[in-house]
C-alpha atoms as a PDB file:
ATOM      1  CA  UNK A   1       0.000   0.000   0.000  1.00  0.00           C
ATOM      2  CA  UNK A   2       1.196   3.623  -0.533  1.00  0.00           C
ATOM      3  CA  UNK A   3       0.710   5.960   1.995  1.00  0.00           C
ATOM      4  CA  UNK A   4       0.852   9.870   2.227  1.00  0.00           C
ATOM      5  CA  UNK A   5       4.551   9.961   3.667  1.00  0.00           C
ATOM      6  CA  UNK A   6       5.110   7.780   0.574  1.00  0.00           C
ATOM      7  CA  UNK A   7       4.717  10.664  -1.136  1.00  0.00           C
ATOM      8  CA  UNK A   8       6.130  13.626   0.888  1.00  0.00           C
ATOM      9  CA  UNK A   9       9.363  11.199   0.508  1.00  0.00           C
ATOM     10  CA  UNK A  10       9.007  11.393  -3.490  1.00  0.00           C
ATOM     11  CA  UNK A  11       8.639  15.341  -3.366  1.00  0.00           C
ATOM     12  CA  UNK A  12      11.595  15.437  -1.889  1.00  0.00           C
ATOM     13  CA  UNK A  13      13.436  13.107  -4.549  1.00  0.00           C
ATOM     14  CA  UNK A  14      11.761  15.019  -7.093  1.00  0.00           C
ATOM     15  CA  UNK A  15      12.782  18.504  -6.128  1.00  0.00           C
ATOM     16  CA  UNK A  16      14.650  19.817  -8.931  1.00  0.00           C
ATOM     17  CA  UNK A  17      13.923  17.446 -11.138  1.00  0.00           C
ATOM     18  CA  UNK A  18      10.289  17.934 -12.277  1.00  0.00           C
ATOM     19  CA  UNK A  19       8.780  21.288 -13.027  1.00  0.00           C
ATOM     20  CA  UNK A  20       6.647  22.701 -10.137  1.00  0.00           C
ATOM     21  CA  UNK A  21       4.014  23.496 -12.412  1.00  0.00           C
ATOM     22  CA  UNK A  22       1.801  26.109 -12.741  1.00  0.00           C
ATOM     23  CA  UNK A  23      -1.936  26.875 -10.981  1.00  0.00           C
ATOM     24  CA  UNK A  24      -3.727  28.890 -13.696  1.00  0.00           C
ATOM     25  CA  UNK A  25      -6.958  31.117 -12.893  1.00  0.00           C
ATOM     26  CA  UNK A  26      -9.549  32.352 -15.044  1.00  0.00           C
ATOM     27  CA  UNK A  27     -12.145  35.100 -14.321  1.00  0.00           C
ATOM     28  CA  UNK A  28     -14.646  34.362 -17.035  1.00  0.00           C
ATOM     29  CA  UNK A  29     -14.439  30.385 -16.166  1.00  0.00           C
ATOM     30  CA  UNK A  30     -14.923  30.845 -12.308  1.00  0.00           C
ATOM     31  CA  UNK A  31     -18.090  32.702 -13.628  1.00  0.00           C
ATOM     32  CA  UNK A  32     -19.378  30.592 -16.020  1.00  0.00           C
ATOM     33  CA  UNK A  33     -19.022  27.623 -13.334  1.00  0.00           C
ATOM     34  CA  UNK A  34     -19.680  30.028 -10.790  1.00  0.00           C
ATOM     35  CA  UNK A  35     -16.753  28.987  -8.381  1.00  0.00           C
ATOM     36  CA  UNK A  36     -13.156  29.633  -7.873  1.00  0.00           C
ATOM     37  CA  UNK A  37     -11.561  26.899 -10.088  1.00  0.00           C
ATOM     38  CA  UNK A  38      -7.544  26.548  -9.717  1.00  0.00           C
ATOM     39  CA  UNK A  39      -6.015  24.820 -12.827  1.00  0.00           C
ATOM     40  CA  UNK A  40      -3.230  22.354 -11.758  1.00  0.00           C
ATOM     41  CA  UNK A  41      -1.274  22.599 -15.380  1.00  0.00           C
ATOM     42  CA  UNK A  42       0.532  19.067 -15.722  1.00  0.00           C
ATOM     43  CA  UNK A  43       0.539  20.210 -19.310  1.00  0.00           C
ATOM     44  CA  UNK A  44       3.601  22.360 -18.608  1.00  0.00           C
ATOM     45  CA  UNK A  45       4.988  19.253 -16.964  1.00  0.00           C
ATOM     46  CA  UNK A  46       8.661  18.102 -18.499  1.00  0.00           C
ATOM     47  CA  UNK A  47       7.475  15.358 -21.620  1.00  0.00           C
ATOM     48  CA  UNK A  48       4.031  17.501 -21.642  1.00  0.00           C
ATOM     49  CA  UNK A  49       2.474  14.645 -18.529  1.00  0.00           C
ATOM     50  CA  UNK A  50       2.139  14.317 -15.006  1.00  0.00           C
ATOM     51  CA  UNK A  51       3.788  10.841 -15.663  1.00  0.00           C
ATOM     52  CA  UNK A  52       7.108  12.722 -15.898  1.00  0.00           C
ATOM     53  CA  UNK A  53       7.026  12.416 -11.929  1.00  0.00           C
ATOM     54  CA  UNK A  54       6.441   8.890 -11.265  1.00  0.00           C
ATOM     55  CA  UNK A  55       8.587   7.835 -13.661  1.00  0.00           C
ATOM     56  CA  UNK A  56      11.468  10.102 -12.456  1.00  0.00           C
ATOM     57  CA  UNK A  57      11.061   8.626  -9.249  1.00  0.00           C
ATOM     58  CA  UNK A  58       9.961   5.376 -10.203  1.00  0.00           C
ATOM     59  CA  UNK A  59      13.881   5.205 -11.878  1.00  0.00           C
ATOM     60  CA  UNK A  60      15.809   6.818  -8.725  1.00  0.00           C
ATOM     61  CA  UNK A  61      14.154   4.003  -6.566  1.00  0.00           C
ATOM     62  CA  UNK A  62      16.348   1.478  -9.057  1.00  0.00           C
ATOM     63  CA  UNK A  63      19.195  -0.404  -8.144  1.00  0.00           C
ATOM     64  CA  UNK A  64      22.205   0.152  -9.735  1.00  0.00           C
ATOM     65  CA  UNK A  65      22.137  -3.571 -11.467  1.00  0.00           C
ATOM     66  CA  UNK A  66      18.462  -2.412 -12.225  1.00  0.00           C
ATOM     67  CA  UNK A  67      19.409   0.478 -14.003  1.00  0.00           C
ATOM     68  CA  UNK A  68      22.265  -1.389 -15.947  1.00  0.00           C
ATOM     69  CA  UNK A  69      20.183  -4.204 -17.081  1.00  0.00           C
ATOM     70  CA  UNK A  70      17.151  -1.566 -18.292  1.00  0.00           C
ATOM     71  CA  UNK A  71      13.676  -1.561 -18.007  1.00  0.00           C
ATOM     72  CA  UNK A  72      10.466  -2.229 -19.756  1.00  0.00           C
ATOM     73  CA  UNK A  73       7.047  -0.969 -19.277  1.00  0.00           C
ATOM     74  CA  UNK A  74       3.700  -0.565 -21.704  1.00  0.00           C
ATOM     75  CA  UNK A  75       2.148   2.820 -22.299  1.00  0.00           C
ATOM     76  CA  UNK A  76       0.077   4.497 -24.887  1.00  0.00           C
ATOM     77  CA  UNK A  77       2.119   7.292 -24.862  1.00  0.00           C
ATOM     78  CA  UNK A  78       2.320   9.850 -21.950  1.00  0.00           C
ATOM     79  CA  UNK A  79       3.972   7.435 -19.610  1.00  0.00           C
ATOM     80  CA  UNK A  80       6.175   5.989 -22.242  1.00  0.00           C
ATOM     81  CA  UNK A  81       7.569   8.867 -23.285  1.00  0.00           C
ATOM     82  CA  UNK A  82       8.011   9.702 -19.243  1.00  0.00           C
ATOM     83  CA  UNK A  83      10.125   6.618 -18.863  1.00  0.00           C
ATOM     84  CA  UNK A  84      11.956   6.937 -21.500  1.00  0.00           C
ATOM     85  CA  UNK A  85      13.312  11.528 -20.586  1.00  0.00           C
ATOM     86  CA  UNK A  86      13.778   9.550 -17.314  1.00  0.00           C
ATOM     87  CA  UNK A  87      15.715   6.823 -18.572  1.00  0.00           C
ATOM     88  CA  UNK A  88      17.710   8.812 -20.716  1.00  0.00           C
ATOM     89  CA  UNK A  89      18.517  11.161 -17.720  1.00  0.00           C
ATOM     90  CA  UNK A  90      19.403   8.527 -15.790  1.00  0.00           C
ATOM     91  CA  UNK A  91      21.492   6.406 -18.512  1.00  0.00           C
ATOM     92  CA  UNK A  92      19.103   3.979 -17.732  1.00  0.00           C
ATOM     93  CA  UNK A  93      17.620   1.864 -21.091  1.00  0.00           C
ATOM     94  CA  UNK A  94      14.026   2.025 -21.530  1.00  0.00           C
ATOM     95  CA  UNK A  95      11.526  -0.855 -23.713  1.00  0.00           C
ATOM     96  CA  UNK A  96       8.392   0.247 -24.365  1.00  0.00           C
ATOM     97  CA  UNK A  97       5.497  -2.031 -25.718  1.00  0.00           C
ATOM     98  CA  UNK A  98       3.466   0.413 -27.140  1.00  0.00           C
ATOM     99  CA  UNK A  99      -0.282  -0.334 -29.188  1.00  0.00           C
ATOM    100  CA  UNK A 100      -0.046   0.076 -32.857  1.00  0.00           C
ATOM    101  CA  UNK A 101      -2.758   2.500 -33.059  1.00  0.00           C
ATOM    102  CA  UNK A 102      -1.274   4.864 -30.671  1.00  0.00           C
ATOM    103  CA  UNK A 103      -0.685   8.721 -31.828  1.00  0.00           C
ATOM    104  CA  UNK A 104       2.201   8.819 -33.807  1.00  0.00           C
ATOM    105  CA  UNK A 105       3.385  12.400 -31.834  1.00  0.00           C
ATOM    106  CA  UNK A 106       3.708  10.010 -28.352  1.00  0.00           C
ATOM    107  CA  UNK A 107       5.341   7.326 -30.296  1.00  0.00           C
ATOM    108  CA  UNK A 108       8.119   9.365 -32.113  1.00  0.00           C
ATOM    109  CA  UNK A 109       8.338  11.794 -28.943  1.00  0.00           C
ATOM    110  CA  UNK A 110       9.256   8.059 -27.163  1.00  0.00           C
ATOM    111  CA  UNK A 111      11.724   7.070 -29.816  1.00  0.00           C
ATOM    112  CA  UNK A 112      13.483  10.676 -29.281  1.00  0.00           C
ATOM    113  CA  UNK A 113      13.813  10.166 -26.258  1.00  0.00           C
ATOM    114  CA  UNK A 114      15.853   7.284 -26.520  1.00  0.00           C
ATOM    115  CA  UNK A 115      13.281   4.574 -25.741  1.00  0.00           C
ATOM    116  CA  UNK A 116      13.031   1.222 -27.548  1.00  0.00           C
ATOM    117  CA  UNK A 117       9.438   1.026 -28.862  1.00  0.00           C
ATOM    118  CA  UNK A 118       7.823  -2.608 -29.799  1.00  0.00           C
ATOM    119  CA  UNK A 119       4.537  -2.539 -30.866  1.00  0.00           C
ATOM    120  CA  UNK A 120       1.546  -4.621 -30.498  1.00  0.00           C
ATOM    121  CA  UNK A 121      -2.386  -5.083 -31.968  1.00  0.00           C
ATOM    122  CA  UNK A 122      -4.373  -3.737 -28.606  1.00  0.00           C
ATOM    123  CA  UNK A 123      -7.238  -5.837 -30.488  1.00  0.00           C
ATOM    124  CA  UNK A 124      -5.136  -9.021 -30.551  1.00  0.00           C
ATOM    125  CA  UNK A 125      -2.520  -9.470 -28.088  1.00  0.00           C
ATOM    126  CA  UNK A 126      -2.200  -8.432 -24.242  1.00  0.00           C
ATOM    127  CA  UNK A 127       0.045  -5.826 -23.411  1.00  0.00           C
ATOM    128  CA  UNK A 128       0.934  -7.068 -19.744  1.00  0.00           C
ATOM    129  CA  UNK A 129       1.458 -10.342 -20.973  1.00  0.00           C
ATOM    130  CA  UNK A 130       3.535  -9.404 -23.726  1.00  0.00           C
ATOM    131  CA  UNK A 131       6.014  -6.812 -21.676  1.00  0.00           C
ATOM    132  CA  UNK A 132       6.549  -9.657 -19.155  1.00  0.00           C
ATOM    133  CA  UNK A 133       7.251 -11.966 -21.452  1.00  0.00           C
ATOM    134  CA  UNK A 134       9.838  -9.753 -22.869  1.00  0.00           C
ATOM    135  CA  UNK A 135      11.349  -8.527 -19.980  1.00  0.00           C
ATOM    136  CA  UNK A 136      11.780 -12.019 -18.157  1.00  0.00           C
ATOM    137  CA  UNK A 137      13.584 -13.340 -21.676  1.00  0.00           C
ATOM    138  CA  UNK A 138      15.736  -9.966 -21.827  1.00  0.00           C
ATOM    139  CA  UNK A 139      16.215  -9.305 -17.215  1.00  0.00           C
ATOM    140  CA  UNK A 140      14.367  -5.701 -17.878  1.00  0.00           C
ATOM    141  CA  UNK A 141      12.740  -4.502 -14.505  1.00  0.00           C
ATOM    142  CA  UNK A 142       8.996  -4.022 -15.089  1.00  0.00           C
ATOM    143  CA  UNK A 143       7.706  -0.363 -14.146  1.00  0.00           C
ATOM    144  CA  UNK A 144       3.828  -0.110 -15.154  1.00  0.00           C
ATOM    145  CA  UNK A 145       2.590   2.904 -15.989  1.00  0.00           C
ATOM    146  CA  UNK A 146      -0.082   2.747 -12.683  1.00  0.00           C
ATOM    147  CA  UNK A 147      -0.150  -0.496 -10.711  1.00  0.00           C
ATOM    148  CA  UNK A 148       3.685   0.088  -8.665  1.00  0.00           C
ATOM    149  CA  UNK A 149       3.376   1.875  -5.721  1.00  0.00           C
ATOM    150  CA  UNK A 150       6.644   4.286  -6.696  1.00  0.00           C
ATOM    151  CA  UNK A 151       4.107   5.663  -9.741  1.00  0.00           C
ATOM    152  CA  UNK A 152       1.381   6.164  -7.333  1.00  0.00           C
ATOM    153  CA  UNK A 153       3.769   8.129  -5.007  1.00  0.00           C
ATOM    154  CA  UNK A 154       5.279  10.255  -7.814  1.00  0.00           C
ATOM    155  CA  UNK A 155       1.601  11.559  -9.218  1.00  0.00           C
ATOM    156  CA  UNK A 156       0.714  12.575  -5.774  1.00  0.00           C
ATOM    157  CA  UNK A 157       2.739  14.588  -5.679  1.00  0.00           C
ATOM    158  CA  UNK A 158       0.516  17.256  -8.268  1.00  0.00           C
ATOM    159  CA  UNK A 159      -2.015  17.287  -5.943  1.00  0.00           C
ATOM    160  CA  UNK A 160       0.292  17.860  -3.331  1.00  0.00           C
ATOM    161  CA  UNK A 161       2.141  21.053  -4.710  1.00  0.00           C
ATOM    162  CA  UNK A 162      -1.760  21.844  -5.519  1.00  0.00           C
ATOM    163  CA  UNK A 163      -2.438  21.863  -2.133  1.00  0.00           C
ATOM    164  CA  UNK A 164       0.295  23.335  -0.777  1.00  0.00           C
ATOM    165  CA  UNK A 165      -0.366  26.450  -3.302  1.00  0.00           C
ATOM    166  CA  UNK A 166      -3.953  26.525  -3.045  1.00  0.00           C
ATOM    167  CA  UNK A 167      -5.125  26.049   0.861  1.00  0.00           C
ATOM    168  CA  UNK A 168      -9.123  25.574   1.152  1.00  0.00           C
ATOM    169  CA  UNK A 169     -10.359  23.205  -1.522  1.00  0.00           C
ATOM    170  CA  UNK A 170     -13.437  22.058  -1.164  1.00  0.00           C
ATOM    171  CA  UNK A 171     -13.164  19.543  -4.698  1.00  0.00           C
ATOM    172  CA  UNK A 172     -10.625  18.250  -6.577  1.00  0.00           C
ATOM    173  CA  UNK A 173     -11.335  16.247  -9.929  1.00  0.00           C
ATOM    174  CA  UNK A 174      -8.610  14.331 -11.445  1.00  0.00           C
ATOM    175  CA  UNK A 175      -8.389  12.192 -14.725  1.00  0.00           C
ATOM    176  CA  UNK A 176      -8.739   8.444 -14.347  1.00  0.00           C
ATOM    177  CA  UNK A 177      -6.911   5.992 -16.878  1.00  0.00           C
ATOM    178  CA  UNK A 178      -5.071   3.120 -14.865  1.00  0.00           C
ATOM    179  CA  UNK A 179      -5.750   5.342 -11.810  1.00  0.00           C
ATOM    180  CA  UNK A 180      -1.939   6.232 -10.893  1.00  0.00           C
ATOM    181  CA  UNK A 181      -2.520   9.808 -11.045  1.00  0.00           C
ATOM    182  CA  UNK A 182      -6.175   9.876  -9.359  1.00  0.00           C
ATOM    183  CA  UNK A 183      -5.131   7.009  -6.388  1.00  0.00           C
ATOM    184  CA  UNK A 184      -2.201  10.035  -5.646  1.00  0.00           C
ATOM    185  CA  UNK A 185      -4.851  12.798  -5.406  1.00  0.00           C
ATOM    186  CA  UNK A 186      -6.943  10.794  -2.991  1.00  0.00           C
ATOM    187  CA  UNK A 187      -3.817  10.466  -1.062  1.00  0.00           C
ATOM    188  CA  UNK A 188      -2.292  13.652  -0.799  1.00  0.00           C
ATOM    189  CA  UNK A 189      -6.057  15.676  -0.654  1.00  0.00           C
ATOM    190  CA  UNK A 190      -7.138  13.326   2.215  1.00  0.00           C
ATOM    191  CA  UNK A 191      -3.856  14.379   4.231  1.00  0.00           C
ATOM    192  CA  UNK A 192      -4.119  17.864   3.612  1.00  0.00           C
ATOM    193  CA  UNK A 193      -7.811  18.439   2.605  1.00  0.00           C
ATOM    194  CA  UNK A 194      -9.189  15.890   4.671  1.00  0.00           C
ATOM    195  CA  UNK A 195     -13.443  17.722   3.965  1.00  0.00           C
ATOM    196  CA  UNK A 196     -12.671  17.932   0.433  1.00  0.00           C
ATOM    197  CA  UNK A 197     -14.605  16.118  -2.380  1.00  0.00           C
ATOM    198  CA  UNK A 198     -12.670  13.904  -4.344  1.00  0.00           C
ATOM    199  CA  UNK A 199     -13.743  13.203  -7.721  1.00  0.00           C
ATOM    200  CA  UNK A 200     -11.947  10.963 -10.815  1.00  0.00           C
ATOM    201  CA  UNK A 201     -13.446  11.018 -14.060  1.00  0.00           C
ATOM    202  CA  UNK A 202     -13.536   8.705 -17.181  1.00  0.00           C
ATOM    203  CA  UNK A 203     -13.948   8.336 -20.592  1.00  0.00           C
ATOM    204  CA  UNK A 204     -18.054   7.645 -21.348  1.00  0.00           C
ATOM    205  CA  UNK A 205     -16.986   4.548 -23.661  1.00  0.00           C
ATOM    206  CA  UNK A 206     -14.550   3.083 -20.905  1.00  0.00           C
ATOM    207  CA  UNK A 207     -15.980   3.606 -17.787  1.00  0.00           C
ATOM    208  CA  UNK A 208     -14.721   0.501 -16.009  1.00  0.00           C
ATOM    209  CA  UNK A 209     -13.522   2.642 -12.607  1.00  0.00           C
ATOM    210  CA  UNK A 210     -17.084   4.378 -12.516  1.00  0.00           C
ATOM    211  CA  UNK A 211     -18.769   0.738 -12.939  1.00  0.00           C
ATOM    212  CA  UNK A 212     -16.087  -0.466 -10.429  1.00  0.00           C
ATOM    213  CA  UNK A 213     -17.182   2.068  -7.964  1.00  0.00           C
ATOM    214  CA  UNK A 214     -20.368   1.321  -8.047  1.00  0.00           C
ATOM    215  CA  UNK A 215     -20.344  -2.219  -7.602  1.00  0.00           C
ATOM    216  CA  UNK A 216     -17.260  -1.995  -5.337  1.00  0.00           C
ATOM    217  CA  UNK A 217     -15.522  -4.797  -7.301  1.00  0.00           C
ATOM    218  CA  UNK A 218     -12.926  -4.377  -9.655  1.00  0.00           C
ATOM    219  CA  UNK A 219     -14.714  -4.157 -13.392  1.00  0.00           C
ATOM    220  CA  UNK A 220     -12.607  -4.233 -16.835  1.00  0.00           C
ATOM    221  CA  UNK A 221     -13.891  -2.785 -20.286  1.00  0.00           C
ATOM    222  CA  UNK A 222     -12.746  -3.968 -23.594  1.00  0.00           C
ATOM    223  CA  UNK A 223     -10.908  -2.000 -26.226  1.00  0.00           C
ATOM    224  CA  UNK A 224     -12.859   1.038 -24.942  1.00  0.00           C
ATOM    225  CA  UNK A 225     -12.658   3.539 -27.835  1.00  0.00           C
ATOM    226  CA  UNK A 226     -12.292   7.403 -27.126  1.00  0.00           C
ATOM    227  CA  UNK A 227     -10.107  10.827 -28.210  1.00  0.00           C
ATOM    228  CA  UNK A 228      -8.964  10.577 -24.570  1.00  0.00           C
ATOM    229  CA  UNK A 229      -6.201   7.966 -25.650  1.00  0.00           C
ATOM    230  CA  UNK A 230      -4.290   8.338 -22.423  1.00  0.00           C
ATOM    231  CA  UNK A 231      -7.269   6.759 -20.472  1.00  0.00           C
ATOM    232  CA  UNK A 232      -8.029   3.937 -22.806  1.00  0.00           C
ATOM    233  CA  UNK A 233      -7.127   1.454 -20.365  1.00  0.00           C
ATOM    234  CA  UNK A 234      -9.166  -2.176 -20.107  1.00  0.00           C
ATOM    235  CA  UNK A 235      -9.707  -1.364 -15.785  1.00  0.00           C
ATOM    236  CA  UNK A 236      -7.505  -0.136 -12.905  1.00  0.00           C
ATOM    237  CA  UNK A 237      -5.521  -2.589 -10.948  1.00  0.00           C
ATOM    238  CA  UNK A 238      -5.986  -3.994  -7.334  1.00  0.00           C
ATOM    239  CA  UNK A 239      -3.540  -1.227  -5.882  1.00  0.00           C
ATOM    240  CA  UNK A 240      -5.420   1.950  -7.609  1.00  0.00           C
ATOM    241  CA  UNK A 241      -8.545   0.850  -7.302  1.00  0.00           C
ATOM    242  CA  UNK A 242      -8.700   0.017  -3.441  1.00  0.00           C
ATOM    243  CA  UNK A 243      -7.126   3.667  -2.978  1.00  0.00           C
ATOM    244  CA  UNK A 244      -9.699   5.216  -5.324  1.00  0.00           C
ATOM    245  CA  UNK A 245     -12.436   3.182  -3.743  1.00  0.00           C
ATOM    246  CA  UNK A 246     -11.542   3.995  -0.179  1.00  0.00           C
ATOM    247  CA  UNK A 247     -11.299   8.020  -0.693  1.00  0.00           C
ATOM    248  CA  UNK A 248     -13.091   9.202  -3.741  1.00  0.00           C
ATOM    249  CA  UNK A 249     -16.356  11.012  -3.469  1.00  0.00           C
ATOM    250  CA  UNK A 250     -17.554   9.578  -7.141  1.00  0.00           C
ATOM    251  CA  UNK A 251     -16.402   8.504 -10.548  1.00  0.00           C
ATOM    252  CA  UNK A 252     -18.095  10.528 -13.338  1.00  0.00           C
ATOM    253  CA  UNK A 253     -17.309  10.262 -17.007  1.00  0.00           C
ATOM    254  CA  UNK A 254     -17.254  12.317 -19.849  1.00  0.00           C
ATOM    255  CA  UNK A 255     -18.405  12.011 -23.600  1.00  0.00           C
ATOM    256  CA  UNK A 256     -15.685  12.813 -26.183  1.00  0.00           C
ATOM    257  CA  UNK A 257     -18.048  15.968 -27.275  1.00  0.00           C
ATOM    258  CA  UNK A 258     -17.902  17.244 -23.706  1.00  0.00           C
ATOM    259  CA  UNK A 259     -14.159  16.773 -23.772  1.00  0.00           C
ATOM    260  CA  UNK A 260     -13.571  18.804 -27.015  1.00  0.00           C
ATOM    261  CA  UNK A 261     -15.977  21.537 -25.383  1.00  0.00           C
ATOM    262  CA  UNK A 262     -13.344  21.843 -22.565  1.00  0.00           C
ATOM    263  CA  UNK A 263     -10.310  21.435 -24.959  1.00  0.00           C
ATOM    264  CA  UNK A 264     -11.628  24.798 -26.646  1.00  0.00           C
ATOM    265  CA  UNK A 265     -12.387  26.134 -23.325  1.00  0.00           C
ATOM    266  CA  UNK A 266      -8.644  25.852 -22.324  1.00  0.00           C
ATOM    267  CA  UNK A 267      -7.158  27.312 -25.147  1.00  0.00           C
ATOM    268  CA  UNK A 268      -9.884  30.057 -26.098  1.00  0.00           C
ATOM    269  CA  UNK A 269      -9.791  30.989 -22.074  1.00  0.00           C
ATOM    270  CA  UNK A 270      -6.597  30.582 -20.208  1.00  0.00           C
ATOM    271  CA  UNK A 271      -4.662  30.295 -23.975  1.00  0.00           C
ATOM    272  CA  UNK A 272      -3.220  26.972 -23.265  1.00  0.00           C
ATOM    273  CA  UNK A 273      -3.356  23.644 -25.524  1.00  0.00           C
ATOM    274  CA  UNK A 274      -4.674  20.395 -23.390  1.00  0.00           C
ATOM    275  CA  UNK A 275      -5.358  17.076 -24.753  1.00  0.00           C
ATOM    276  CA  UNK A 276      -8.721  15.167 -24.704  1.00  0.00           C
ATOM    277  CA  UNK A 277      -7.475  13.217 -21.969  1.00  0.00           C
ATOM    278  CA  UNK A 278      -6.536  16.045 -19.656  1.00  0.00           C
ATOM    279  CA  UNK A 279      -9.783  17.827 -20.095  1.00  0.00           C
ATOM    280  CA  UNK A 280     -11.468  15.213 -18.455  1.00  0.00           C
ATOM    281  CA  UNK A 281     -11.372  16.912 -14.623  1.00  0.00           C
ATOM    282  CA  UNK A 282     -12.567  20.062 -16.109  1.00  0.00           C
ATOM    283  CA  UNK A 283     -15.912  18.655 -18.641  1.00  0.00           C
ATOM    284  CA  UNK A 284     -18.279  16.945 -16.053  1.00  0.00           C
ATOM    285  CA  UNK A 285     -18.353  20.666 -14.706  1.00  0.00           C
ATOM    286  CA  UNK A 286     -18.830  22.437 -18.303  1.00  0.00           C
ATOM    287  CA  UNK A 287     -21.490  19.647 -18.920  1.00  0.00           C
ATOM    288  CA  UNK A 288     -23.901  20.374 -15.524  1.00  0.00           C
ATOM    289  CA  UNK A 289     -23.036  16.905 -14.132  1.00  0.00           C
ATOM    290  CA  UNK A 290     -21.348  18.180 -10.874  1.00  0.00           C
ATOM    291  CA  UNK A 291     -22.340  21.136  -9.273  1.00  0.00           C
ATOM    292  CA  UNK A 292     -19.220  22.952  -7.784  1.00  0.00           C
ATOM    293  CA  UNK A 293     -21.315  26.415  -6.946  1.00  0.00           C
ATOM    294  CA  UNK A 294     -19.432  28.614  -4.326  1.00  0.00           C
ATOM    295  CA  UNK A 295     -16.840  26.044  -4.043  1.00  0.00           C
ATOM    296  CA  UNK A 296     -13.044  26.091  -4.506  1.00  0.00           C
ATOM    297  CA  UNK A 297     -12.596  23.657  -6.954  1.00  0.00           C
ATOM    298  CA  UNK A 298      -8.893  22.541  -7.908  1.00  0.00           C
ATOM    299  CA  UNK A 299      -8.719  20.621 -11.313  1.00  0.00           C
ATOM    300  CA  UNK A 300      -5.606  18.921 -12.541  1.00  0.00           C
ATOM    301  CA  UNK A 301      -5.057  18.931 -16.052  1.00  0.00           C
ATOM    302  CA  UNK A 302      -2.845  15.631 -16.852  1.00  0.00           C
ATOM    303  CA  UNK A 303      -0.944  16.590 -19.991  1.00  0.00           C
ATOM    304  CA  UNK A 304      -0.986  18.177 -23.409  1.00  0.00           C
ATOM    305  CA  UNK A 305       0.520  15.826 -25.982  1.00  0.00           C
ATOM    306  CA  UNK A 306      -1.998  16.093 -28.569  1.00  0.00           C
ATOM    307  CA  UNK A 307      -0.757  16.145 -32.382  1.00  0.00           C
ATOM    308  CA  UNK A 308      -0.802  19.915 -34.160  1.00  0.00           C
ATOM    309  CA  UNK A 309      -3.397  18.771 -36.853  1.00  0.00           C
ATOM    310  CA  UNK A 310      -5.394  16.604 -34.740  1.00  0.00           C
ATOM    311  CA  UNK A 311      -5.776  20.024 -32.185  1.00  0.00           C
ATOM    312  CA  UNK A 312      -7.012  21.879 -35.149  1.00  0.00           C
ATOM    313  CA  UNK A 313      -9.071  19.104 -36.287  1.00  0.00           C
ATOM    314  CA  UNK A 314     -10.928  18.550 -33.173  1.00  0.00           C
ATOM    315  CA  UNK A 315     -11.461  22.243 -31.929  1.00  0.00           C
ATOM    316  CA  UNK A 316     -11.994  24.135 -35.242  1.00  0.00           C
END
């Protein structure tokens, strides 16, 4: 289990080697929502992602035969390319197994990085299975993008800068994917927040945690499809989940309409480019499904690695 000094203890490892980001404000949004909303920016995050700070710290937890020998882990994109800045900072290698389909800026960003990348049919083969295979026949260390408690630890620590910034929230809403990143907020918000609402939020079409929640067992979804390709995971694991389910207020989810409604939001308001997947926190709000009236509301945007002409396509 991961705990909240878990996470103080990966701030500290981190400091100086991740960007504090930004907490952006908007006048017109806290009107239109009617609330003070405080933008957690992960989008300004080194590699464009929150994941940049689990996998940082997810790496300096390595021993030094760990680090020789390399590591493998599977990703879509954001954490791959995480792993792989990290590796390369580290002089660690770094295999990704990465789905075929996945956008080609997160694959090539990856391969710049220095990272390996084997790819896979998300429709035919099993990505876990696969990346163990391959790193039990090549001695890689596994790092998941979610289900390692190191991970977990490193995304809390948004919310915890967030906090630390911003005393007084009364909600926090978080994207949910693996749950990494929204098992951290519960973590860090219940230690320093301990009244506020906690709220994760899913793609509509794979809405596994939100079914999960509800039936308090853990629920998978296949080949979910969505424009939030960062959350396109088949369920959480054991370790996210039972953090998620112990702390969070509710699991919403949002339609890939709403999502492109807050991806023009961001960037016609507070002038900043955020991919489908990190508009996530912000949409159930812009849609009318969560009231937030009166309240202090910090949202944390996950990243903003979305292709140039795919941007233009989707908010034009």
């Amino acid at each position: 289990m991961v705990s909240f000094a878990d996470i103080e203890r990966a701030a500290s490892v981190l400091e100086g080697k991740v960007h504090r980001t930004p907490v952006l404000t908007s006048r017109r949004l806290n009107e239109l929502l009617g609330a003070e909303v405080f933008i957690k920016a992960e989008n300004f995050q080194k590699t464009g992602a929150f994941k940049f700070r689990g996998a940082t710290y997810a790496i300096s937890q390595l021993t030094d035969e760990q680090k020789k020998c390399g590591v493998l882990t599977f990703s879509s994109g954001n954490h791959a390319q995480a792993l792989a800045r990290a590796g390369q900072l580290a002089g660690v290698p770094i295999t990704v197994v990465m789905p075929h389909d996945a956008p080609e800026i997160k694959r090539k960003a990856t391969e710049g990085y220095g990272g390996k990348v084997v790819l896979y049919d998300r429709d035919e083969e099993n990505r876990e299975a696969l990346g163990r295979e391959i790193a039990e026949r090549e001695g890689l260390t596994l790092i998941p993008p979610y289900d390692h408690p190191h991970i977990v630890a490193g995304q809390g620590t948004a919310a915890l800068e967030l906090h630390q910034g911003i005393p007084g929230l009364e909600m926090v809403l978080a994207p949910i994917g693996g749950g990494g990143l929204m098992s951290g907020t519960c973590l860090a918000t219940k230690a320093l927040a301990t009244d506020c609402e906690l709220y994760g939020v899913e793609p509509e079409a794979g809405d596994d945690v939100a079914r999960s929640f509800r039936s308090g067992v853990l629920e998978s979804v296949k080949n979910p499809q969505s424009i939030a390709d960062g959350a396109l995971t088949p369920s959480a694991s054991d370790l996210t989940f039972g953090i998620i389910k112990q702390h969070c207020t509710g699991v919403l989810t949002a339609s890939d309409a709403e999502l492109v409604e807050a991806m023009k939001l961001y960037f016609s308001m507070l002038k900043i480019v955020v991919e489908p997947t990190g508009c996530l926190s912000l949409a159930p709000l812009l849609a009318g499904k969560l009231d937030g009236k009166g309240k202090r509301i910090g949202v944390i945007v996950s990243g903003g690695n979305v292709d140039v002409a795919r941007f233009a396509e989707l908010v034009c």
